[in-house]
N, C-alpha and C. Protein backbone atom coordinates (compact mmCIF):
# COMPACT_ATOMS: atom_id res chain seq x y z
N UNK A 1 -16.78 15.39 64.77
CA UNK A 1 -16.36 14.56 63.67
C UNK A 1 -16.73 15.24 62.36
N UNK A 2 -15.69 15.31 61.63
CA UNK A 2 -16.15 15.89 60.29
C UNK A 2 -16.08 14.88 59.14
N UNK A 3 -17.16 15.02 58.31
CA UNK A 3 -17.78 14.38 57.07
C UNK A 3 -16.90 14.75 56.17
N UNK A 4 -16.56 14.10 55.46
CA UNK A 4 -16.05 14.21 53.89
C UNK A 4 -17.08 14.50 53.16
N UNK A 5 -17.50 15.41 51.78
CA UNK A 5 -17.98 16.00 51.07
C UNK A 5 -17.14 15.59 50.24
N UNK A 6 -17.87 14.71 49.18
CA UNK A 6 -16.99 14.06 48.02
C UNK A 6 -17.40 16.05 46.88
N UNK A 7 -16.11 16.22 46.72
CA UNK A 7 -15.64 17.40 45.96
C UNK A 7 -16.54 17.52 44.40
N UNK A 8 -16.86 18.11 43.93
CA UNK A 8 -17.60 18.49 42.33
C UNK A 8 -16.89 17.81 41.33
N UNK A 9 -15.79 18.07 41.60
CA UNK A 9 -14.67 17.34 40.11
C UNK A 9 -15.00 15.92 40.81
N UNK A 10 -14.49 14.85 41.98
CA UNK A 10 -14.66 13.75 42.20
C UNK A 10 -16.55 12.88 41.94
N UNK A 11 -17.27 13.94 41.71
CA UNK A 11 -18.40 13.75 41.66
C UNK A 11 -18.70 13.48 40.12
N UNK A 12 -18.04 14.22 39.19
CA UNK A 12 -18.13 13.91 38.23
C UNK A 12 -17.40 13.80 37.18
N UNK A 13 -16.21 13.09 37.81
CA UNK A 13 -14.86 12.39 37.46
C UNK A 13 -15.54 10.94 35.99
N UNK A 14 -16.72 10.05 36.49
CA UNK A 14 -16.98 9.34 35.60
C UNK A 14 -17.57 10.00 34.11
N UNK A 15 -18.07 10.66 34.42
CA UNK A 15 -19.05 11.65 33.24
C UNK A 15 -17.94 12.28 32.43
N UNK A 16 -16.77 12.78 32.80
CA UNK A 16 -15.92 13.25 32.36
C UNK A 16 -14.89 12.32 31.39
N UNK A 17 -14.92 11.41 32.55
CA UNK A 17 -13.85 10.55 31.77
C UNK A 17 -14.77 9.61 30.55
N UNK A 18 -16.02 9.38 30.62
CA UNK A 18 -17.00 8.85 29.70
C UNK A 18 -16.90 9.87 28.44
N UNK A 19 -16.97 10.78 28.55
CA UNK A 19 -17.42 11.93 27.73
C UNK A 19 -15.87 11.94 26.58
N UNK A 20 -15.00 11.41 27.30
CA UNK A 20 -13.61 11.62 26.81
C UNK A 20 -13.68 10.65 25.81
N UNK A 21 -13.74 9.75 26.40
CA UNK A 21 -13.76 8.48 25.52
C UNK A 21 -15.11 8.42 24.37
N UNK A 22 -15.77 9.20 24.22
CA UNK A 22 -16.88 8.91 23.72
C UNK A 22 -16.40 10.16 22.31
N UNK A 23 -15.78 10.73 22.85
CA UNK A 23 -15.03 12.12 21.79
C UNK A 23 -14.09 11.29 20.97
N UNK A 24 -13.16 10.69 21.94
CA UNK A 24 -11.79 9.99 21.08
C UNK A 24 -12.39 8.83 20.39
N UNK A 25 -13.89 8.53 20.77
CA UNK A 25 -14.05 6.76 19.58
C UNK A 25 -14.85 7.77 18.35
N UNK A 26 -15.22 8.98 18.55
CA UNK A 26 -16.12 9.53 17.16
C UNK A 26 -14.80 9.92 16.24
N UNK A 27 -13.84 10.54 16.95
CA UNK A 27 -12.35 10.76 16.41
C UNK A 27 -11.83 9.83 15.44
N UNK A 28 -12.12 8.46 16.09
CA UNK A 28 -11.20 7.85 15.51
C UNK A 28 -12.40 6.98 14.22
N UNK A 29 -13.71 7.17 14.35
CA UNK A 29 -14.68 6.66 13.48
C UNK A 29 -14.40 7.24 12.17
N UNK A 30 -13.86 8.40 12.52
CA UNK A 30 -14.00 9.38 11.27
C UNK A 30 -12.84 9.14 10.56
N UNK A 31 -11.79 9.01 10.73
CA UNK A 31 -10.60 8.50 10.02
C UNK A 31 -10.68 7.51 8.80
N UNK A 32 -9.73 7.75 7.75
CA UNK A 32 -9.95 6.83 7.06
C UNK A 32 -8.71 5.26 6.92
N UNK A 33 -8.93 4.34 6.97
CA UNK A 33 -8.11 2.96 7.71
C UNK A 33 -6.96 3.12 6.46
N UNK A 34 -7.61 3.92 4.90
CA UNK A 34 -6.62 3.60 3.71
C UNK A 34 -5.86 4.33 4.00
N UNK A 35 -5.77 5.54 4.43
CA UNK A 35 -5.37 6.64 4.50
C UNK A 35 -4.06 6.47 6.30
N UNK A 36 -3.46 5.36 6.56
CA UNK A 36 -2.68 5.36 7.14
C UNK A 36 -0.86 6.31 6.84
N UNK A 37 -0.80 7.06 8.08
CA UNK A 37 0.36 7.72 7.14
C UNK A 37 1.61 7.07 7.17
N UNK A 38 2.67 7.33 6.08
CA UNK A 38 3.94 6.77 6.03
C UNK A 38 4.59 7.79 6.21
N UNK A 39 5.96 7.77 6.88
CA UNK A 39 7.07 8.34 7.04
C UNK A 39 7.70 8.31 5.73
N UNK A 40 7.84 8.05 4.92
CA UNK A 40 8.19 7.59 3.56
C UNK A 40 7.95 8.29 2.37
N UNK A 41 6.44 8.77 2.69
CA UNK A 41 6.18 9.80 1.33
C UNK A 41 6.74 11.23 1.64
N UNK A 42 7.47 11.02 0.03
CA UNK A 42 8.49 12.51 -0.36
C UNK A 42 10.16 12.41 0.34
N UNK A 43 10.02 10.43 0.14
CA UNK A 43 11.26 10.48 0.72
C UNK A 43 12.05 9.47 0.01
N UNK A 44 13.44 9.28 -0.79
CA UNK A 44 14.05 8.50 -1.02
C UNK A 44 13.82 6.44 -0.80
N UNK A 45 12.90 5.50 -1.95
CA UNK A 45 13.11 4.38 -1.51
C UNK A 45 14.18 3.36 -0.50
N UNK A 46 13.64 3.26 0.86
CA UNK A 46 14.53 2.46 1.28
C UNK A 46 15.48 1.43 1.03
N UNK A 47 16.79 1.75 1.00
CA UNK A 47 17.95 0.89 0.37
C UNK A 47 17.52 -1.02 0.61
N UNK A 48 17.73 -1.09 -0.23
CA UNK A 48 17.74 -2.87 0.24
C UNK A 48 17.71 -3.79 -1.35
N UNK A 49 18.18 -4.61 -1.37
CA UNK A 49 18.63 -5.85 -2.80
C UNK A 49 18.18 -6.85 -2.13
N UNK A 50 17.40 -7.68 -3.59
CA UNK A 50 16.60 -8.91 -3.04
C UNK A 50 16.75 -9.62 -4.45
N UNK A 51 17.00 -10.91 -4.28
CA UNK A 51 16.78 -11.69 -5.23
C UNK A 51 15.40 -11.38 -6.23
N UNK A 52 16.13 -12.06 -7.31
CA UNK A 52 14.72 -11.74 -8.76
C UNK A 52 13.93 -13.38 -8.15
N UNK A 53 12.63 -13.46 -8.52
CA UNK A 53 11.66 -14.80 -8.61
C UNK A 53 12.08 -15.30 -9.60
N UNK A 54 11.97 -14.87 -10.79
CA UNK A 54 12.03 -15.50 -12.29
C UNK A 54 13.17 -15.07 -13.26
N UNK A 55 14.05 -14.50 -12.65
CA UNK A 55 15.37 -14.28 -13.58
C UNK A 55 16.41 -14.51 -12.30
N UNK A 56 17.81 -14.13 -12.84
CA UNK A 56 18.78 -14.03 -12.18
C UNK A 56 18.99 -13.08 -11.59
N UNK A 57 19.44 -13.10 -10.54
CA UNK A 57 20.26 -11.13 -10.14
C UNK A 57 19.01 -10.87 -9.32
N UNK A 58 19.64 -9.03 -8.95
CA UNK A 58 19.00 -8.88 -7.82
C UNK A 58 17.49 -7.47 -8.01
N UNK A 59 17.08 -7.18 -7.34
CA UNK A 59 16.60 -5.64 -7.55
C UNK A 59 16.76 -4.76 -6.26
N UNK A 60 17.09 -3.91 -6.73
CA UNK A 60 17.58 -2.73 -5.65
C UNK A 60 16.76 -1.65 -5.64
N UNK A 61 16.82 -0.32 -5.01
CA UNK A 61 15.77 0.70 -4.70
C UNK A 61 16.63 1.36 -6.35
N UNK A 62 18.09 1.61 -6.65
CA UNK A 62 18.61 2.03 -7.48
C UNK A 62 17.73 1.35 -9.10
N UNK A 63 17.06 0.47 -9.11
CA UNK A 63 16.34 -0.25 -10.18
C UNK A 63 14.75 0.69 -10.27
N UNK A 64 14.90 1.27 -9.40
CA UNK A 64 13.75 2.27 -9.68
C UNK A 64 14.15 3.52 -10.58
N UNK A 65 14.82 4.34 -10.45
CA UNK A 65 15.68 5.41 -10.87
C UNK A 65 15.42 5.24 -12.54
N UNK A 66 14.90 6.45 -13.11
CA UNK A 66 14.69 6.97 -14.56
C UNK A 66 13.15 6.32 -14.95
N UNK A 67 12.35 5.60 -14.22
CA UNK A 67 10.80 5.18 -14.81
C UNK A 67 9.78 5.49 -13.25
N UNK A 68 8.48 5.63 -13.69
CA UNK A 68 7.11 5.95 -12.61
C UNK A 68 7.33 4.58 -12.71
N UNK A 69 6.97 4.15 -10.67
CA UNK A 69 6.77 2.59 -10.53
C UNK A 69 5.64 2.57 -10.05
N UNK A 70 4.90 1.27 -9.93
CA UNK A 70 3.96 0.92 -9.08
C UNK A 70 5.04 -0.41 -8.23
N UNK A 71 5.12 -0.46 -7.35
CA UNK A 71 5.74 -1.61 -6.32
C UNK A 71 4.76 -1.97 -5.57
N UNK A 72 4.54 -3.22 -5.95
CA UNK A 72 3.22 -4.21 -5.93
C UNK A 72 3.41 -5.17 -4.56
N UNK A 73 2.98 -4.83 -3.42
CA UNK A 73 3.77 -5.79 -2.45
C UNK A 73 2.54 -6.95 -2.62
N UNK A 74 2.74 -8.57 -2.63
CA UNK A 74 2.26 -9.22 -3.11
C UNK A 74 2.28 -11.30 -3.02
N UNK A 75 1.22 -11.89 -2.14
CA UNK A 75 1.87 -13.00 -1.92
C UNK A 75 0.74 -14.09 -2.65
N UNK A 76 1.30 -15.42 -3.03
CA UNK A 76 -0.13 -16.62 -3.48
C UNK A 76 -0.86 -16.78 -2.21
N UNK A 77 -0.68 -16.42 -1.31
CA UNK A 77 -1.18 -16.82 0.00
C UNK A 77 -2.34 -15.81 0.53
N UNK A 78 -2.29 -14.40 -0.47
CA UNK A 78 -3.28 -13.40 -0.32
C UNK A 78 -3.93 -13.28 -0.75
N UNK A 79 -5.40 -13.51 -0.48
CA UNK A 79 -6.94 -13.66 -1.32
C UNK A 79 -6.97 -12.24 -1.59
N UNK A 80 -6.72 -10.80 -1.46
CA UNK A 80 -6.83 -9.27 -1.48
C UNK A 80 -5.74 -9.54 -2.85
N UNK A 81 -5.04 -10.07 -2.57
CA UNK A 81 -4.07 -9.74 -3.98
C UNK A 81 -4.60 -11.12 -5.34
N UNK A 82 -5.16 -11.42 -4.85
CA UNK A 82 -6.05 -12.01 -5.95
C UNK A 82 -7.28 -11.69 -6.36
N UNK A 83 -7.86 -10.77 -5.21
CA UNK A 83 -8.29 -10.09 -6.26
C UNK A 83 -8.47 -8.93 -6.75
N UNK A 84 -6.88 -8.47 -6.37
CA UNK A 84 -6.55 -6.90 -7.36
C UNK A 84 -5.84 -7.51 -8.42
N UNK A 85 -5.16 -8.72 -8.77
CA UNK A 85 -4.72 -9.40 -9.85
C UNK A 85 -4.96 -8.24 -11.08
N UNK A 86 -6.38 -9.21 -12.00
CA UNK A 86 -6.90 -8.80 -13.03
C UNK A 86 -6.64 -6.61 -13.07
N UNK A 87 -6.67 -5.82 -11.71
CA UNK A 87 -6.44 -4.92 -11.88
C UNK A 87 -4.74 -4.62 -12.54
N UNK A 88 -3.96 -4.98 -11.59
CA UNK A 88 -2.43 -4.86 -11.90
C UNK A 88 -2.60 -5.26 -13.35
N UNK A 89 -3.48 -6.69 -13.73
CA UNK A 89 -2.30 -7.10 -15.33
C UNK A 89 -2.97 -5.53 -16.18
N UNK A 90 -4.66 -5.13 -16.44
CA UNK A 90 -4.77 -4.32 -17.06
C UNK A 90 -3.77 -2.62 -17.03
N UNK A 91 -3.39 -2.69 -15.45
CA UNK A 91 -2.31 -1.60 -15.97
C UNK A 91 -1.06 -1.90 -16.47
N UNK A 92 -0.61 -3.01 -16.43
CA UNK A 92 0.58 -3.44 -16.85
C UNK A 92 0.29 -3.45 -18.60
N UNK A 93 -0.61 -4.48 -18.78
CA UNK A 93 -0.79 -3.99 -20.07
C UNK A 93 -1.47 -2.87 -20.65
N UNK A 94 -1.32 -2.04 -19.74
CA UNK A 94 -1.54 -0.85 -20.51
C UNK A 94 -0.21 0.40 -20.14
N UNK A 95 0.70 -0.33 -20.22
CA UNK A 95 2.18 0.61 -20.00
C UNK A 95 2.47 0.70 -18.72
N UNK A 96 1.91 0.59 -17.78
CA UNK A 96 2.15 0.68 -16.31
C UNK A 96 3.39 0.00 -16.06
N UNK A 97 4.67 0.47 -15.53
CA UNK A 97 5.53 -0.09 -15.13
C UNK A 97 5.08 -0.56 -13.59
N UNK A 98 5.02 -1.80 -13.47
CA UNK A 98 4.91 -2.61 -12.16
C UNK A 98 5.74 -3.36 -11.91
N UNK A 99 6.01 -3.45 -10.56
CA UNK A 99 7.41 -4.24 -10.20
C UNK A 99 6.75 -4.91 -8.88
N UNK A 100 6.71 -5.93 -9.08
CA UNK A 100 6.17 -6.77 -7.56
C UNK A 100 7.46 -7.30 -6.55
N UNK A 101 6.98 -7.55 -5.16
CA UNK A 101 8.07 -7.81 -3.91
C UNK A 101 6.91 -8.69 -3.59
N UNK A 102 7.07 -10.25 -4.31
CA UNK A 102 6.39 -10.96 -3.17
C UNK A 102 7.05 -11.19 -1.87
N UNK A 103 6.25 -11.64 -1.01
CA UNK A 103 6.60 -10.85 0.17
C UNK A 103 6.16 -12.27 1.26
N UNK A 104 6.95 -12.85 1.92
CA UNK A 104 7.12 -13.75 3.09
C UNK A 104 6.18 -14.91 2.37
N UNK A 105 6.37 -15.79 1.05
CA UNK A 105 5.66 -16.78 0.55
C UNK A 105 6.77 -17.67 -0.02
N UNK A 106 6.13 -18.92 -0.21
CA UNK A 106 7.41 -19.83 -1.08
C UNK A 106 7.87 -19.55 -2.32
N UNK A 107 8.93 -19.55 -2.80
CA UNK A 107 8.83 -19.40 -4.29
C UNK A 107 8.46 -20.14 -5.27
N UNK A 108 8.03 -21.17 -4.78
CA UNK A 108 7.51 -22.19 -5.69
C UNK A 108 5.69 -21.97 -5.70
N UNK A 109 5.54 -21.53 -4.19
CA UNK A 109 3.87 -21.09 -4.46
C UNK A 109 3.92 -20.06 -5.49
N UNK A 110 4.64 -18.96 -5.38
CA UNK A 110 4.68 -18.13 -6.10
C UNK A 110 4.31 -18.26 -7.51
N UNK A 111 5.84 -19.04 -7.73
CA UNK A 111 5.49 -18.96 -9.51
C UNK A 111 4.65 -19.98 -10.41
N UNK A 112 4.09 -21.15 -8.89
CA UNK A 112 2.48 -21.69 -9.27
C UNK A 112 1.74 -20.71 -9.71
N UNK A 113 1.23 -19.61 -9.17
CA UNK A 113 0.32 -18.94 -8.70
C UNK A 113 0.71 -18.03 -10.07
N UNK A 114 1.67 -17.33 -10.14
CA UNK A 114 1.58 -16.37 -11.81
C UNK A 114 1.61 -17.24 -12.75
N UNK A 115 1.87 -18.75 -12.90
CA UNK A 115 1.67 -19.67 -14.02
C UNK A 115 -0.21 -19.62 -14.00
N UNK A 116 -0.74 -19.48 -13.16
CA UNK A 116 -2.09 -19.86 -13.14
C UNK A 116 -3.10 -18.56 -13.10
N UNK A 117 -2.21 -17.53 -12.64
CA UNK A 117 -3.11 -16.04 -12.87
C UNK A 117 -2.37 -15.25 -13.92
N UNK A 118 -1.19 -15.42 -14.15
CA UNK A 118 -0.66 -14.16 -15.22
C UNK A 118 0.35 -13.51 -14.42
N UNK A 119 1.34 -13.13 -15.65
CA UNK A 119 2.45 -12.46 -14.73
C UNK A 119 2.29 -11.00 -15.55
N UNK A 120 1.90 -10.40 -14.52
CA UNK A 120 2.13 -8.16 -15.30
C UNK A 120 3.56 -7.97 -14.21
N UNK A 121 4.06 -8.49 -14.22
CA UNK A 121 5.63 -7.55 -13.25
C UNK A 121 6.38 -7.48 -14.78
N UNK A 122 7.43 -6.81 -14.49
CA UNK A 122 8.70 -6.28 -15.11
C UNK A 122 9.43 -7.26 -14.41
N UNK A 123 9.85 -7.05 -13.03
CA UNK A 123 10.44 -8.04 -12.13
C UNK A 123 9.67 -8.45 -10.50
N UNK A 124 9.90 -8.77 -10.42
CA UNK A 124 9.43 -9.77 -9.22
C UNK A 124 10.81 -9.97 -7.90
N UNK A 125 11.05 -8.93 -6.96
CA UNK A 125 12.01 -9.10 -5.71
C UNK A 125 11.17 -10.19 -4.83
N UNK A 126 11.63 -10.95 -4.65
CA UNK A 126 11.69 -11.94 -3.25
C UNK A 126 11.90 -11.57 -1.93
N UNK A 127 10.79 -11.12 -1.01
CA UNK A 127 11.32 -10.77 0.07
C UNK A 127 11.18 -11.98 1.29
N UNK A 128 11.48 -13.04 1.26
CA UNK A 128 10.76 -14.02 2.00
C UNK A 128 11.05 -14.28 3.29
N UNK A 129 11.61 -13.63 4.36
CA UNK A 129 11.53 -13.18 5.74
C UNK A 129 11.12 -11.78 6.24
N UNK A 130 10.60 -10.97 5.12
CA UNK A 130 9.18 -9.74 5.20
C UNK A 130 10.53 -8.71 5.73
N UNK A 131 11.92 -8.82 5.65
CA UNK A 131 12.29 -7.74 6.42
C UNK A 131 12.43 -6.44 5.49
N UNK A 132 12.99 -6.35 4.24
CA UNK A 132 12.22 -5.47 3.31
C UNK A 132 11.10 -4.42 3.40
N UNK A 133 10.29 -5.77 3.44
CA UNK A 133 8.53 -5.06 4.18
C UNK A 133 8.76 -4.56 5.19
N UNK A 134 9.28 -4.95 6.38
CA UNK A 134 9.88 -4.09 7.29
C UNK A 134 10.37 -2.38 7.27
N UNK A 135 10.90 -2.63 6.29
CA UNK A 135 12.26 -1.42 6.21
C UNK A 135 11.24 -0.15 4.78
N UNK A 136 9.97 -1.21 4.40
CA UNK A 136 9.09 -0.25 4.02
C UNK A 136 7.98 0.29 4.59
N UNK A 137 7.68 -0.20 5.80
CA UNK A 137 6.76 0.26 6.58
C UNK A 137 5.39 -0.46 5.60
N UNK A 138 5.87 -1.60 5.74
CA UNK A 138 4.51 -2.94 5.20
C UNK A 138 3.89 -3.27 6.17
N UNK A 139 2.47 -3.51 6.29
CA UNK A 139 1.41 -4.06 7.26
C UNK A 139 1.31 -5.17 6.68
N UNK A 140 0.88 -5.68 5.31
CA UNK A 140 0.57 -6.89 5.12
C UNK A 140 0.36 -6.63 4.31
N UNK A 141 0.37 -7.83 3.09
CA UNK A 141 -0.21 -7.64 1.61
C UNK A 141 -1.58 -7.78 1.40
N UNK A 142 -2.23 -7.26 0.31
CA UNK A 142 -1.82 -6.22 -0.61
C UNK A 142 -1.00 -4.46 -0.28
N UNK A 143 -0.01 -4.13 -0.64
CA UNK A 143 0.16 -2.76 -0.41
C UNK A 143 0.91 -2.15 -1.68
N UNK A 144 0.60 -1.06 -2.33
CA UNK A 144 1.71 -0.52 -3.16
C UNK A 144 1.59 0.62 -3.31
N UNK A 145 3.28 1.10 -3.72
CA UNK A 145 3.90 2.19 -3.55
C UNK A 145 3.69 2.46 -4.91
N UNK A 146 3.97 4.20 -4.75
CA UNK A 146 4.25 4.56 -6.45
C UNK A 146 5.38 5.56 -5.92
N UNK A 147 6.75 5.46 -6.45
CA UNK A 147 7.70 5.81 -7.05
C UNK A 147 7.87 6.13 -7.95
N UNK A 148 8.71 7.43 -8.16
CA UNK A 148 8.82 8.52 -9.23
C UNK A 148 10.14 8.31 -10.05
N UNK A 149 10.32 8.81 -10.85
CA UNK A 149 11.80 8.49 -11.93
C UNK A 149 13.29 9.17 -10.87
N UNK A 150 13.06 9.50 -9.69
CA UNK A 150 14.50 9.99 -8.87
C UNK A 150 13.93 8.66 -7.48
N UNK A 151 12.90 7.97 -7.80
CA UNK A 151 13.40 7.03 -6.52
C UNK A 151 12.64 7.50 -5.20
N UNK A 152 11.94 8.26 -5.45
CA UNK A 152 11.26 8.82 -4.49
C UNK A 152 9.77 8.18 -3.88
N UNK A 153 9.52 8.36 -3.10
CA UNK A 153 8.13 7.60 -2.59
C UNK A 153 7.11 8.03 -2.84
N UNK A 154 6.31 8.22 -3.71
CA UNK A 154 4.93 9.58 -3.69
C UNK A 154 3.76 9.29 -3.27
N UNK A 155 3.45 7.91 -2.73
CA UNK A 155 2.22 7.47 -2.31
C UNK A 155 2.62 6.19 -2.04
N UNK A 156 1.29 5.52 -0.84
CA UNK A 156 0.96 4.33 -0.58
C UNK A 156 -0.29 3.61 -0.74
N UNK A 157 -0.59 2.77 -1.39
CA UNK A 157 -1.72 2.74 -0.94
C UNK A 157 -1.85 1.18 -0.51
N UNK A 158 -2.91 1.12 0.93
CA UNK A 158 -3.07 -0.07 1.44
C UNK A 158 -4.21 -1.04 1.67
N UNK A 159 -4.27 -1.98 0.95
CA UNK A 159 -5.41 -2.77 0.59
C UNK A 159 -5.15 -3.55 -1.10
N UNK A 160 -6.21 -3.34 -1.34
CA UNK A 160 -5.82 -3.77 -3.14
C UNK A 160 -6.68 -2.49 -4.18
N UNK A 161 -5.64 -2.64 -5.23
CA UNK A 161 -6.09 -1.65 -6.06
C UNK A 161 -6.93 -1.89 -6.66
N UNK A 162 -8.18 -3.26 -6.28
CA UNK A 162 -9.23 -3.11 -7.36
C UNK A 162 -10.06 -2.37 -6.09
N UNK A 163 -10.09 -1.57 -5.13
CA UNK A 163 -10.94 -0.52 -4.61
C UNK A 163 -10.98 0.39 -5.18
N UNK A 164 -11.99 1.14 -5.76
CA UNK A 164 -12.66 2.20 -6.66
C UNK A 164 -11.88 3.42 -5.72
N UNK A 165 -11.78 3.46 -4.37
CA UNK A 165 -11.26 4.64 -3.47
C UNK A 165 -9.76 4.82 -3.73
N UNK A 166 -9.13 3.42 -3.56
CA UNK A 166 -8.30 3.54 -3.56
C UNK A 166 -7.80 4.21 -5.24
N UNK A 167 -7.91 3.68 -5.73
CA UNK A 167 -7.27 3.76 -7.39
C UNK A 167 -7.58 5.12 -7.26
N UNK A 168 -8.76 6.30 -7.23
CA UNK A 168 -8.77 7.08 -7.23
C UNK A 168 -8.13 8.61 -6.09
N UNK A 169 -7.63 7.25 -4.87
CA UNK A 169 -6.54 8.33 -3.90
C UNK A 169 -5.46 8.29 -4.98
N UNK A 170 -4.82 7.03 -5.64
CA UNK A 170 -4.25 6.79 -6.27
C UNK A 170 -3.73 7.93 -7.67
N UNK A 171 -5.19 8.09 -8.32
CA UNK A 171 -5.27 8.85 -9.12
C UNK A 171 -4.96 10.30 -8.88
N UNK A 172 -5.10 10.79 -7.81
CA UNK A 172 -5.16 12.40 -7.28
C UNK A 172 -3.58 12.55 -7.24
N UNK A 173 -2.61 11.86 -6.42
CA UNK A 173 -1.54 11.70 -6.57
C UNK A 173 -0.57 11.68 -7.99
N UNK A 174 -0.99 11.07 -8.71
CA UNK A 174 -0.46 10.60 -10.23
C UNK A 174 -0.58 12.08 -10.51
N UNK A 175 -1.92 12.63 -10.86
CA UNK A 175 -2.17 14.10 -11.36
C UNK A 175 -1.35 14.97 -10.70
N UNK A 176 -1.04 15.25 -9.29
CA UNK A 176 -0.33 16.15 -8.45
C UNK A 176 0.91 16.25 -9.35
N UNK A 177 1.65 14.96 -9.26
CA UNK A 177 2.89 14.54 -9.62
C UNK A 177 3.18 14.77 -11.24
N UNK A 178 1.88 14.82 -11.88
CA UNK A 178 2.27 15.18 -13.33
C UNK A 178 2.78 13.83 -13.92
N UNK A 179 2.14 12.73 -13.70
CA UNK A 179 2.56 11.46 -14.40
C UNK A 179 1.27 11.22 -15.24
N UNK A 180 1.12 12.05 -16.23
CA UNK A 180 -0.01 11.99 -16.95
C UNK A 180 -0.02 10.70 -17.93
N UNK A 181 1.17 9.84 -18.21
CA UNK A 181 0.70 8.15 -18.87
C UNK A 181 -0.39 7.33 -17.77
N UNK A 182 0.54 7.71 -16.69
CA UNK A 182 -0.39 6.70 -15.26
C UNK A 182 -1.51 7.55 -15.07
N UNK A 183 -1.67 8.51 -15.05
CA UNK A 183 -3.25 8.99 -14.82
C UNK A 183 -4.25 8.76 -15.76
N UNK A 184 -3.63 9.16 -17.01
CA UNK A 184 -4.90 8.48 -18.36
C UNK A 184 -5.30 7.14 -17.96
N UNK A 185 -4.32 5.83 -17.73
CA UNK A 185 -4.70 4.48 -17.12
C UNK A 185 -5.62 4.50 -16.09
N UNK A 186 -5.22 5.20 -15.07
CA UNK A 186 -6.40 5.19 -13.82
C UNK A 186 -7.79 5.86 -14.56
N UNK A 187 -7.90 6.51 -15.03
CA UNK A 187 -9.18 7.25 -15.24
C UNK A 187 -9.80 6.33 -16.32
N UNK A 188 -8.98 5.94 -16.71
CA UNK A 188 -9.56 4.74 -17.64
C UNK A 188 -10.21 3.66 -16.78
N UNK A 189 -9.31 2.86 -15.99
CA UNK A 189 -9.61 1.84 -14.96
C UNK A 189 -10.86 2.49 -14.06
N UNK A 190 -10.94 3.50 -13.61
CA UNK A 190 -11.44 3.82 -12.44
C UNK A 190 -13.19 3.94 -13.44
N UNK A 191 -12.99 4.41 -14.73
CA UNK A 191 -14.71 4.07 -15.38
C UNK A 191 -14.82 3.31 -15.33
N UNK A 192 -14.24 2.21 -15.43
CA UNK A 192 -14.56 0.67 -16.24
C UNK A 192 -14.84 0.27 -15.02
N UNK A 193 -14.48 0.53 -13.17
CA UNK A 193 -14.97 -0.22 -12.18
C UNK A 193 -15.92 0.54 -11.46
N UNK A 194 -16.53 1.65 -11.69
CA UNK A 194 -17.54 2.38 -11.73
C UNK A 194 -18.95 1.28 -12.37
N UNK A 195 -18.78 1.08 -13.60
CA UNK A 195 -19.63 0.46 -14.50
C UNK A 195 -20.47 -0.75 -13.19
């Protein structure tokens, strides 16, 4: 009768496969969660028209074309976007072209909610079945894009912009791109939340 001799690799099949997993969770520790990538950057805004909140008519990806945007994805229903608020109005009032897409909320919460915090948009798209957000590769609000004067995507960033990290991934981008109005603003913003 012959014995089976459990083999070297079957012997230390657990240690191996432990060891694996213990590589891929330091892997993935190290990553950064803001720093998710988009298919999108350095690529043409995805086509799509959405009703205005507070005017008539629509906004299109073509409503980007000839100005630097910030596209503010944005709902009353998001405590993160309340409190990057106070960030958006200071770049708005400080020349920042911002364009918000509230995004799967009522419109009546909505324009409660900028009657009671302040409105910094230019315009305000309605996306209120998130498919938009969809077709931008949205996780959830807070998220915003910065778009260049040809419509182009040049960054994302995800969370809210009153993060000191973020504004300043933010900032590295602006400088790359040579949008030196929006970079003086960030470097401005980014002391003042330093303080």
């Amino acid at each position: 009768m012959e014995t089976k001799q459990p083999t070297t690799l079957r012997r230390f099949m657990p240690l191996i496969i432990f060891t694996a997993l213990v590589v891929l969770l330091g892997i993935g520790l190290t990553l950064n969660p803001r720093m998710v990538p988009s298919p999108f950057i350095g690529k043409p805004a995805p086509a799509f028209e959405l009703p205005l909140l507070l005017q008539q008519g629509n906004f299109s990806e073509e409503d980007f074309k000839g100005h630097v945007t910030l596209f503010n994805v944005w709902a009353s229903w998001c405590f993160a976007c309340r409190q990057e608020h106070e960030v958006v109005k200071y770049l708005s009032s400080n020349g920042v072209r911002i364009i918000g897409m509230n995004y799967k909320d009522e419109s009546d919460d909505a324009k409660a909610w900028l009657v009671r915090l302040g409105n910094p948009y230019q315009a305000i798209a309605t996306d209120l079945d998130g498919k938009v957000g969809i077709d931008w590769g949205v996780y959830g609000a807070p998220e915003t894009f910065l778009v260049d004067q040809d419509g182009i995507i040049r960054h994302k960033v995800i969370g809210p912009l009153s993060s000191v990290e973020n504004m300043q991934d933010l900032l590295e981008v602006s400088t790359e791109q040579g949008f030196d109005a929006l970079s003086g603003v960030l470097k401005t913003i980014i002391k003042k939340m330093e303080k």
